[in-house]
N, C-alpha and C. Protein backbone atom coordinates (compact mmCIF):
# COMPACT_ATOMS: atom_id res chain seq x y z
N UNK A 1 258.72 99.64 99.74
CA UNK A 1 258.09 98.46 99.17
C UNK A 1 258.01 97.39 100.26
N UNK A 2 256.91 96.93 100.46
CA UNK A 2 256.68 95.64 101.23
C UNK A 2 256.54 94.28 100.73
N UNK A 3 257.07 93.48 101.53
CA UNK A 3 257.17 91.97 101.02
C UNK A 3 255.99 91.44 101.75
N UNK A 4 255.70 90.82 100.42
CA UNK A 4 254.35 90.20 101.13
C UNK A 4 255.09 89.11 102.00
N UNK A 5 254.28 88.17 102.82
CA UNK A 5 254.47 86.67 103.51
C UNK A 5 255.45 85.78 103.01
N UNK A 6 254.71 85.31 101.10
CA UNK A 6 255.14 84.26 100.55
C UNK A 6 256.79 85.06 100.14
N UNK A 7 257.24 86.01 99.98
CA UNK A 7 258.27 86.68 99.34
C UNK A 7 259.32 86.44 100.47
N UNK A 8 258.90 86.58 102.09
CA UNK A 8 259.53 86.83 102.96
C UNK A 8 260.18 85.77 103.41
N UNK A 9 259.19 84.81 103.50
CA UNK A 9 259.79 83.23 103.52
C UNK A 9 260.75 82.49 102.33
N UNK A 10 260.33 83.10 101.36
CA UNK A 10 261.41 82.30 99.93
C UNK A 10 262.87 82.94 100.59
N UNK A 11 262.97 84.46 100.46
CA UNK A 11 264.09 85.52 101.06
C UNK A 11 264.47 83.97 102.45
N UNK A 12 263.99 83.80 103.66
CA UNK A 12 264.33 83.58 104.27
C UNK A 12 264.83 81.59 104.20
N UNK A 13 264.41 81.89 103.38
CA UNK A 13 264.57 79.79 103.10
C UNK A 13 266.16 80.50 102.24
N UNK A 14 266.24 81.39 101.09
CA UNK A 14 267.17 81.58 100.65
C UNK A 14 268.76 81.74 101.35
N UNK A 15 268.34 82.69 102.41
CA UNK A 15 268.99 82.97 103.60
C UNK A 15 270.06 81.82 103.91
N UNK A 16 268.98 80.90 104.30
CA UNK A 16 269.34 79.68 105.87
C UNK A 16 269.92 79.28 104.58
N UNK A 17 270.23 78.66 103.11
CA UNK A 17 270.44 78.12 102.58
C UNK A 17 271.89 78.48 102.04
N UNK A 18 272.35 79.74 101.96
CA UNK A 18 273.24 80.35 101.35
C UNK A 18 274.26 80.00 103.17
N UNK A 19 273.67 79.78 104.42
CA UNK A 19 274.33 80.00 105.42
C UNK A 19 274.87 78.44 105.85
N UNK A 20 273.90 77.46 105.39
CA UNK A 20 274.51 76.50 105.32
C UNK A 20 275.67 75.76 104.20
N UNK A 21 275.82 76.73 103.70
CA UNK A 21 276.80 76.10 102.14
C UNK A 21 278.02 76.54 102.33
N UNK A 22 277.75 78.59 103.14
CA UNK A 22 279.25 79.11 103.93
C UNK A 22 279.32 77.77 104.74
N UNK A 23 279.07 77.48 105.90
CA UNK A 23 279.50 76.12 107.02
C UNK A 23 279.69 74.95 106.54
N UNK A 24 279.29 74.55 105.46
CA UNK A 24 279.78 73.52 104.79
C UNK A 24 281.03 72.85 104.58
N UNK A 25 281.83 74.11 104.32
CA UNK A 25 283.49 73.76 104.34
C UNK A 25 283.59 73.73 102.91
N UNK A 26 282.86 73.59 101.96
CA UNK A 26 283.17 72.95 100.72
C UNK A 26 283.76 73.55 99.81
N UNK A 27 283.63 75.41 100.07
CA UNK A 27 283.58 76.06 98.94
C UNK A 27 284.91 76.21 99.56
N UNK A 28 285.57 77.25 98.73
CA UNK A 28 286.45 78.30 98.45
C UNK A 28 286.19 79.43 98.93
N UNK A 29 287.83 80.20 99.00
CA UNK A 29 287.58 81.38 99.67
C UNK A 29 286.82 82.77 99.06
N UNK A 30 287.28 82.66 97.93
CA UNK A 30 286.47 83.63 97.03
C UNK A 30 284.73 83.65 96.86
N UNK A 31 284.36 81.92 97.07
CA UNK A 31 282.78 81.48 96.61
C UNK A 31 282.28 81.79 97.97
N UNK A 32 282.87 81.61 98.79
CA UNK A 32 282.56 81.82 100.59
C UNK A 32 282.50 83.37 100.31
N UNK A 33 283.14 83.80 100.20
CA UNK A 33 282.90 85.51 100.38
C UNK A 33 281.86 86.01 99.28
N UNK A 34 281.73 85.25 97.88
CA UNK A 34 280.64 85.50 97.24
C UNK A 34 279.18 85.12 97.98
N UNK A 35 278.91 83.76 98.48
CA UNK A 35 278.03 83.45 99.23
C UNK A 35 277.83 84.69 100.72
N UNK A 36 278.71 84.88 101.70
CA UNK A 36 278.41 85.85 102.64
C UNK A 36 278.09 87.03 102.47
N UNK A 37 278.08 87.54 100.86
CA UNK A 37 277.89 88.52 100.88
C UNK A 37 276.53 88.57 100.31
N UNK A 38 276.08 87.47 99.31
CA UNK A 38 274.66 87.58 99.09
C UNK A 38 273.65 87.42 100.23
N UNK A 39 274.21 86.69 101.06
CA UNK A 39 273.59 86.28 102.05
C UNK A 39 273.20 87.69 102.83
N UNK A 40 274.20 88.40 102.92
CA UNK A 40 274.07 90.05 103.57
C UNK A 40 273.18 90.72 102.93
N UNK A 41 273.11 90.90 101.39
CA UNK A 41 272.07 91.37 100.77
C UNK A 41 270.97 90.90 101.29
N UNK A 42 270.20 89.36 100.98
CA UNK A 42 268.83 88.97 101.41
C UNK A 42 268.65 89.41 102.89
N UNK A 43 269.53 89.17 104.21
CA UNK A 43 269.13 90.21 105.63
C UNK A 43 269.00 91.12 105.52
N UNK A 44 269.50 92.09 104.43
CA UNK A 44 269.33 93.83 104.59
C UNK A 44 268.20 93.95 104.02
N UNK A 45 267.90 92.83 102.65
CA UNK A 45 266.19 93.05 102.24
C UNK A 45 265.38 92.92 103.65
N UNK A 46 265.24 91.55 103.79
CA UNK A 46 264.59 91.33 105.01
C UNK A 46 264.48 92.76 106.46
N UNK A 47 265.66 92.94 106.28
CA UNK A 47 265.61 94.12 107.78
C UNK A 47 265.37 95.41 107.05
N UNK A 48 265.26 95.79 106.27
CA UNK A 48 264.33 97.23 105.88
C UNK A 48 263.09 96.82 105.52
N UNK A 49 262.32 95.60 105.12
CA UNK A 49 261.10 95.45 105.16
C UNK A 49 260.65 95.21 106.79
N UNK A 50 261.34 95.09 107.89
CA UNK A 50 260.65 95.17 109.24
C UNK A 50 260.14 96.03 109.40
N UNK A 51 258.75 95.86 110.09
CA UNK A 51 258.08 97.25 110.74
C UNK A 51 258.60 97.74 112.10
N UNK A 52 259.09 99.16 112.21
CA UNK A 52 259.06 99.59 113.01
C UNK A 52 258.32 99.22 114.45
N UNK A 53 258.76 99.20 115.68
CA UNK A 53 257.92 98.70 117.16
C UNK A 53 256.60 99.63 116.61
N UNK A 54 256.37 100.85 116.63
CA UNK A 54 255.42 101.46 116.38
C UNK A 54 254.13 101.07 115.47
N UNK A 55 254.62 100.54 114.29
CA UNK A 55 254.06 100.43 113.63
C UNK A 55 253.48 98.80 113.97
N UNK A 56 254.27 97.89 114.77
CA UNK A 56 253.65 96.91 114.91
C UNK A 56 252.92 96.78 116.34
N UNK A 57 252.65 97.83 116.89
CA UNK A 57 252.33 98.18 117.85
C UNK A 57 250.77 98.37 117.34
N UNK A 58 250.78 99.05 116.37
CA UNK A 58 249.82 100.00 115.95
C UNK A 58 249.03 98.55 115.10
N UNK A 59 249.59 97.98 114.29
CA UNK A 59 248.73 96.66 113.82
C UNK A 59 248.35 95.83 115.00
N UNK A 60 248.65 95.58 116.37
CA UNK A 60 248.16 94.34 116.73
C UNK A 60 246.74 95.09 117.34
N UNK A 61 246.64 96.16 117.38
CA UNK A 61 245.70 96.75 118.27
C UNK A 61 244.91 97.03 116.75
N UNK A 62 244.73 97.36 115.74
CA UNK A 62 244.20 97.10 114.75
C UNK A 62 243.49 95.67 114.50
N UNK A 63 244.09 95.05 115.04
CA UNK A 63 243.50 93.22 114.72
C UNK A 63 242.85 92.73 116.10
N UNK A 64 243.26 93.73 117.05
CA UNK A 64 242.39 93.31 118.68
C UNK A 64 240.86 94.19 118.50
N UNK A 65 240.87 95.35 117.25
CA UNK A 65 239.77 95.70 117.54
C UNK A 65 239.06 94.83 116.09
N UNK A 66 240.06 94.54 115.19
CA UNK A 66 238.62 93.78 114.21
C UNK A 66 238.49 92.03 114.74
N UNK A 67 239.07 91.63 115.95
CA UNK A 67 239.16 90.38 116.14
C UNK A 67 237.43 90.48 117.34
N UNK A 68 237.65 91.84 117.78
CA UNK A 68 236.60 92.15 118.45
C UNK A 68 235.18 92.35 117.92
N UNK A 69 235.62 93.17 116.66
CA UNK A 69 234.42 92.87 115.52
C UNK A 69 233.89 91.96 114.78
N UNK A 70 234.71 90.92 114.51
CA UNK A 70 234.30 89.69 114.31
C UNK A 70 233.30 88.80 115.34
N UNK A 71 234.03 89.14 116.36
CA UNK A 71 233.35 88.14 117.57
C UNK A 71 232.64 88.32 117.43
N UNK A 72 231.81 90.03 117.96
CA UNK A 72 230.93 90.59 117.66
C UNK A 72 229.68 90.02 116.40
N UNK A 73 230.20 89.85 115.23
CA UNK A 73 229.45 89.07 114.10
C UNK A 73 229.55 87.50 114.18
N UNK A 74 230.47 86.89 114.75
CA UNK A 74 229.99 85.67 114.59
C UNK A 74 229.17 85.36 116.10
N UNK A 75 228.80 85.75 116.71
CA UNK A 75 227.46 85.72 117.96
C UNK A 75 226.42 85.72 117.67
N UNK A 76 226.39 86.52 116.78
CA UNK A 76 225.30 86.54 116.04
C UNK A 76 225.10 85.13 115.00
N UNK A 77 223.62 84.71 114.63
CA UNK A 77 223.48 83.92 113.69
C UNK A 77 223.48 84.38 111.79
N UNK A 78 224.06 83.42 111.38
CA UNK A 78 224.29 84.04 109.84
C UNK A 78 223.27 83.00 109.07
N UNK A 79 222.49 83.53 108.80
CA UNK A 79 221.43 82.76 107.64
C UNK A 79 221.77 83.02 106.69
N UNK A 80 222.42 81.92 105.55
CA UNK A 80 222.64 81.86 104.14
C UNK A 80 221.66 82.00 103.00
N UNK A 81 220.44 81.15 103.56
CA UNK A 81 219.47 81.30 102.90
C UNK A 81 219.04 82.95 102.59
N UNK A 82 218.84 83.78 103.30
CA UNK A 82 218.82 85.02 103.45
C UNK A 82 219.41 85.78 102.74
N UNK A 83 221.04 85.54 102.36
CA UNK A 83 221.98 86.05 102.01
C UNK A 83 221.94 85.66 100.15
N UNK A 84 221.28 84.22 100.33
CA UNK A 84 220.96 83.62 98.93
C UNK A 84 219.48 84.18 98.11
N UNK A 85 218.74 84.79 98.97
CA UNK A 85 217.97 85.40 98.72
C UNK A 85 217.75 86.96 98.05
N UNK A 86 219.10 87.61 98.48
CA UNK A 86 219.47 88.60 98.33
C UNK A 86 220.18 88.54 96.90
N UNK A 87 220.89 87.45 96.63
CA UNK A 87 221.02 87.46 95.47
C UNK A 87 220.30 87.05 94.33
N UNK A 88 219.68 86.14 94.69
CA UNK A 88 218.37 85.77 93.80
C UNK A 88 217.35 87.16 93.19
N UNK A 89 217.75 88.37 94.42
CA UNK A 89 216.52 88.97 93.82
C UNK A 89 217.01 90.04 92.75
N UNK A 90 218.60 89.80 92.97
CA UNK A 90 219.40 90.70 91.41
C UNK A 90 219.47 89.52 90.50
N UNK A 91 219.51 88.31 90.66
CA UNK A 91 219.77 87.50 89.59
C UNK A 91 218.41 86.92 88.48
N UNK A 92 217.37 86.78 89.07
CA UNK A 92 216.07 86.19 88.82
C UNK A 92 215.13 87.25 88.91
N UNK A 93 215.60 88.76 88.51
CA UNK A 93 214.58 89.50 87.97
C UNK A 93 213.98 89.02 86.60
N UNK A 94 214.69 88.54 85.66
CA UNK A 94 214.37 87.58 84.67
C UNK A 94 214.29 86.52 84.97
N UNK A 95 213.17 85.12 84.35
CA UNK A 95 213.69 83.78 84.86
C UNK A 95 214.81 83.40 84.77
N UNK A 96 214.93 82.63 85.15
CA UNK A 96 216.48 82.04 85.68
C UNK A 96 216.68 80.55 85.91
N UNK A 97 217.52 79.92 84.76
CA UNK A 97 217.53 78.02 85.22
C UNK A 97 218.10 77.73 86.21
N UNK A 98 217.57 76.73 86.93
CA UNK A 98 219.03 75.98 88.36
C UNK A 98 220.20 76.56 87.69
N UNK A 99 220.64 75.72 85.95
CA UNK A 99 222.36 75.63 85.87
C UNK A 99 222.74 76.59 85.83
N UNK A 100 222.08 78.62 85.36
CA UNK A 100 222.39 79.30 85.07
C UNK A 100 223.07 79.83 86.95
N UNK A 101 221.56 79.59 87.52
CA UNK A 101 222.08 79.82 89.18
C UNK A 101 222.92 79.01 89.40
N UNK A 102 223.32 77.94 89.26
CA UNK A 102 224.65 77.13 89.70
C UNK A 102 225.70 77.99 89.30
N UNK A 103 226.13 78.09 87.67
CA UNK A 103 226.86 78.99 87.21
C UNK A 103 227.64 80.26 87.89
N UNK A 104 226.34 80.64 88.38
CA UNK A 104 226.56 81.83 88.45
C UNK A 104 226.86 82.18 90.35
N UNK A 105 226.02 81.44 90.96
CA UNK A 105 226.21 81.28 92.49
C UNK A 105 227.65 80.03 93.26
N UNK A 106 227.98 79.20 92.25
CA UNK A 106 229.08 78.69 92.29
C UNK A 106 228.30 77.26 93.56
N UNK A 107 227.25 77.35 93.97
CA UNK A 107 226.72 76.89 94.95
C UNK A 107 225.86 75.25 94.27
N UNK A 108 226.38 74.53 95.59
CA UNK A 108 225.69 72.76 94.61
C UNK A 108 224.16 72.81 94.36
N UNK A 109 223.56 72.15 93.22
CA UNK A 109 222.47 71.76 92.72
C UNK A 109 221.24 71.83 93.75
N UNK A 110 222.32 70.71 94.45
CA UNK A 110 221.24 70.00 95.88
C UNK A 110 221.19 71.57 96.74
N UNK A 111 222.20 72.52 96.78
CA UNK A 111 222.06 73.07 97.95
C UNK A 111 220.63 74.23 97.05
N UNK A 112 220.63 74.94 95.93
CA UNK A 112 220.13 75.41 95.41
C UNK A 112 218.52 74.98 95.47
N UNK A 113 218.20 73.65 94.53
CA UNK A 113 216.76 73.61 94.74
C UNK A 113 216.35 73.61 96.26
N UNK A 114 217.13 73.20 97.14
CA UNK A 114 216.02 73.37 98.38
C UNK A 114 215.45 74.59 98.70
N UNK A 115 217.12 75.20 98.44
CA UNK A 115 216.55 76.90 98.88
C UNK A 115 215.62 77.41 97.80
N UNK A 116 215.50 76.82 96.70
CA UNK A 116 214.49 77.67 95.41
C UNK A 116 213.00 76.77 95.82
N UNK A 117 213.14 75.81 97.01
CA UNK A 117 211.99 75.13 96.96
C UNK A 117 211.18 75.83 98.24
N UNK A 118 212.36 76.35 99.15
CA UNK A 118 211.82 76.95 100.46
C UNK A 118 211.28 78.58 99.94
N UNK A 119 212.19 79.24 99.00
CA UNK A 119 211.25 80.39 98.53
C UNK A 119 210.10 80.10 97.65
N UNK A 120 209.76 79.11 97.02
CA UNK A 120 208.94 79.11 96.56
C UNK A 120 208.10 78.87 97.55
N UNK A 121 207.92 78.12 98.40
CA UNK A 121 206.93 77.80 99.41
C UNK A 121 206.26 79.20 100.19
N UNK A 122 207.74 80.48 100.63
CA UNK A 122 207.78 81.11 100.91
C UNK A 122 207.25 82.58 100.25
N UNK A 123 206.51 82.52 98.93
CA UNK A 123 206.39 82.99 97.76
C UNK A 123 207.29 83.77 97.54
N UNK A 124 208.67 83.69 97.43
CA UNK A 124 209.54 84.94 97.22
C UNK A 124 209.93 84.32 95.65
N UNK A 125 209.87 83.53 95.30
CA UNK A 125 209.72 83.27 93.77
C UNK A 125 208.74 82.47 93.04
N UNK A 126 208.77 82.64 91.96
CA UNK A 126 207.78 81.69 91.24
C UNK A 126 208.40 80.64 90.05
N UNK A 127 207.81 79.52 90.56
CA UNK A 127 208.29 78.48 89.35
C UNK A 127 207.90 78.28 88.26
N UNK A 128 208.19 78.30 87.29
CA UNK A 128 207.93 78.73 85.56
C UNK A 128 208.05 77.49 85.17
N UNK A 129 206.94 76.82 84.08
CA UNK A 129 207.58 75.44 83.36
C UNK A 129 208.34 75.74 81.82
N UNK A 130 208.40 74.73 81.44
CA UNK A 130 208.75 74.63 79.86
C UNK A 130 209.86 75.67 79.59
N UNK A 131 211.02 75.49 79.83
CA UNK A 131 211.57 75.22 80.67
C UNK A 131 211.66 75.33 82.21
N UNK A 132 211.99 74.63 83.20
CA UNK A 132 211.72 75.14 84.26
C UNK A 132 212.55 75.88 85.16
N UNK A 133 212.18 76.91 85.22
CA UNK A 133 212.92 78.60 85.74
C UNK A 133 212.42 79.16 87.03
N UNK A 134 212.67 79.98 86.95
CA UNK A 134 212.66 80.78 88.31
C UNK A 134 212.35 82.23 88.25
N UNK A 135 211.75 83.27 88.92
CA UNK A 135 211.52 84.81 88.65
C UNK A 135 211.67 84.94 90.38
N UNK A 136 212.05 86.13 90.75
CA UNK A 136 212.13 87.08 92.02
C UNK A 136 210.39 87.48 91.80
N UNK A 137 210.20 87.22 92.97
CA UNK A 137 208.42 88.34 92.96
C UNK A 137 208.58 89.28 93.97
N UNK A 138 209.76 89.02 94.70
CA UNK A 138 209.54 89.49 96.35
C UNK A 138 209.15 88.85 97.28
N UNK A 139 210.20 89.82 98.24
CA UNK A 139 209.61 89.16 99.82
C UNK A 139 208.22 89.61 100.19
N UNK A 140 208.10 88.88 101.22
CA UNK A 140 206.51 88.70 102.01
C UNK A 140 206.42 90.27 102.54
């Protein structure tokens, strides 16, 4: 079983905490040996969730090649609009209101009509009145 991050740090705040209360002086000999010994428990959690050299050997070169793949993608330019387009054309096979696309794209008002104003310009949709909606027609 692996500890996630947030688990590892509570364990380790627990730790430093149980180690400052042994140095304290305050307790007793019995509560001192109750405390050192929980304290032994949370390190032995902690030290059987370590990864092996191998295995952390084996992750950093895992993250040097997707840190490489990333680079790789962010060099490149990312058009949203594009990406918003792509969804528009599963969402607005039926018309479709701004609020339903707000709703549903999680994306602001303002950022929405421009882009529903640039495909429309672009004919990749069509604007419907009474109420006023939206349909996918396709790209150019």
């Amino acid at each position: 079983m692996s500890l996630g991050f947030i688990e590892k740090m509570g364990l380790q705040k627990q730790a430093r905490a149980l180690q400052l209360e042994v140095i304290s002086g305050n307790l007793g000999v019995m509560a001192k040996l109750a405390k050192q010994k929980e304290w032994r428990e949370i390190m032995l959690q902690l030290q059987a969730d370590a990864q092996p050299a191998q295995d952390l050997s084996n992750f950093v070169n895992q993250n040097v090649v997707e840190n490489q793949e990333l680079k790789a993608i962010n060099d490149q330019l990312i058009d949203f609009y594009n990406i918003f387009i792509d969804v528009l054309s599963k969402l607005a096979i039926e018309p479709i209101t701004v609020d339903a696309l707000i709703d549903k794209t999680c994306l602001h008002k303002t950022q929405i009509n421009e882009w529903l104003h640039r495909a429309s310009d672009d004919c990749i949709v069509k604007k419907l009145n009474r109420p006023i909606r939206y349909q996918f027609i396709g790209r150019k």
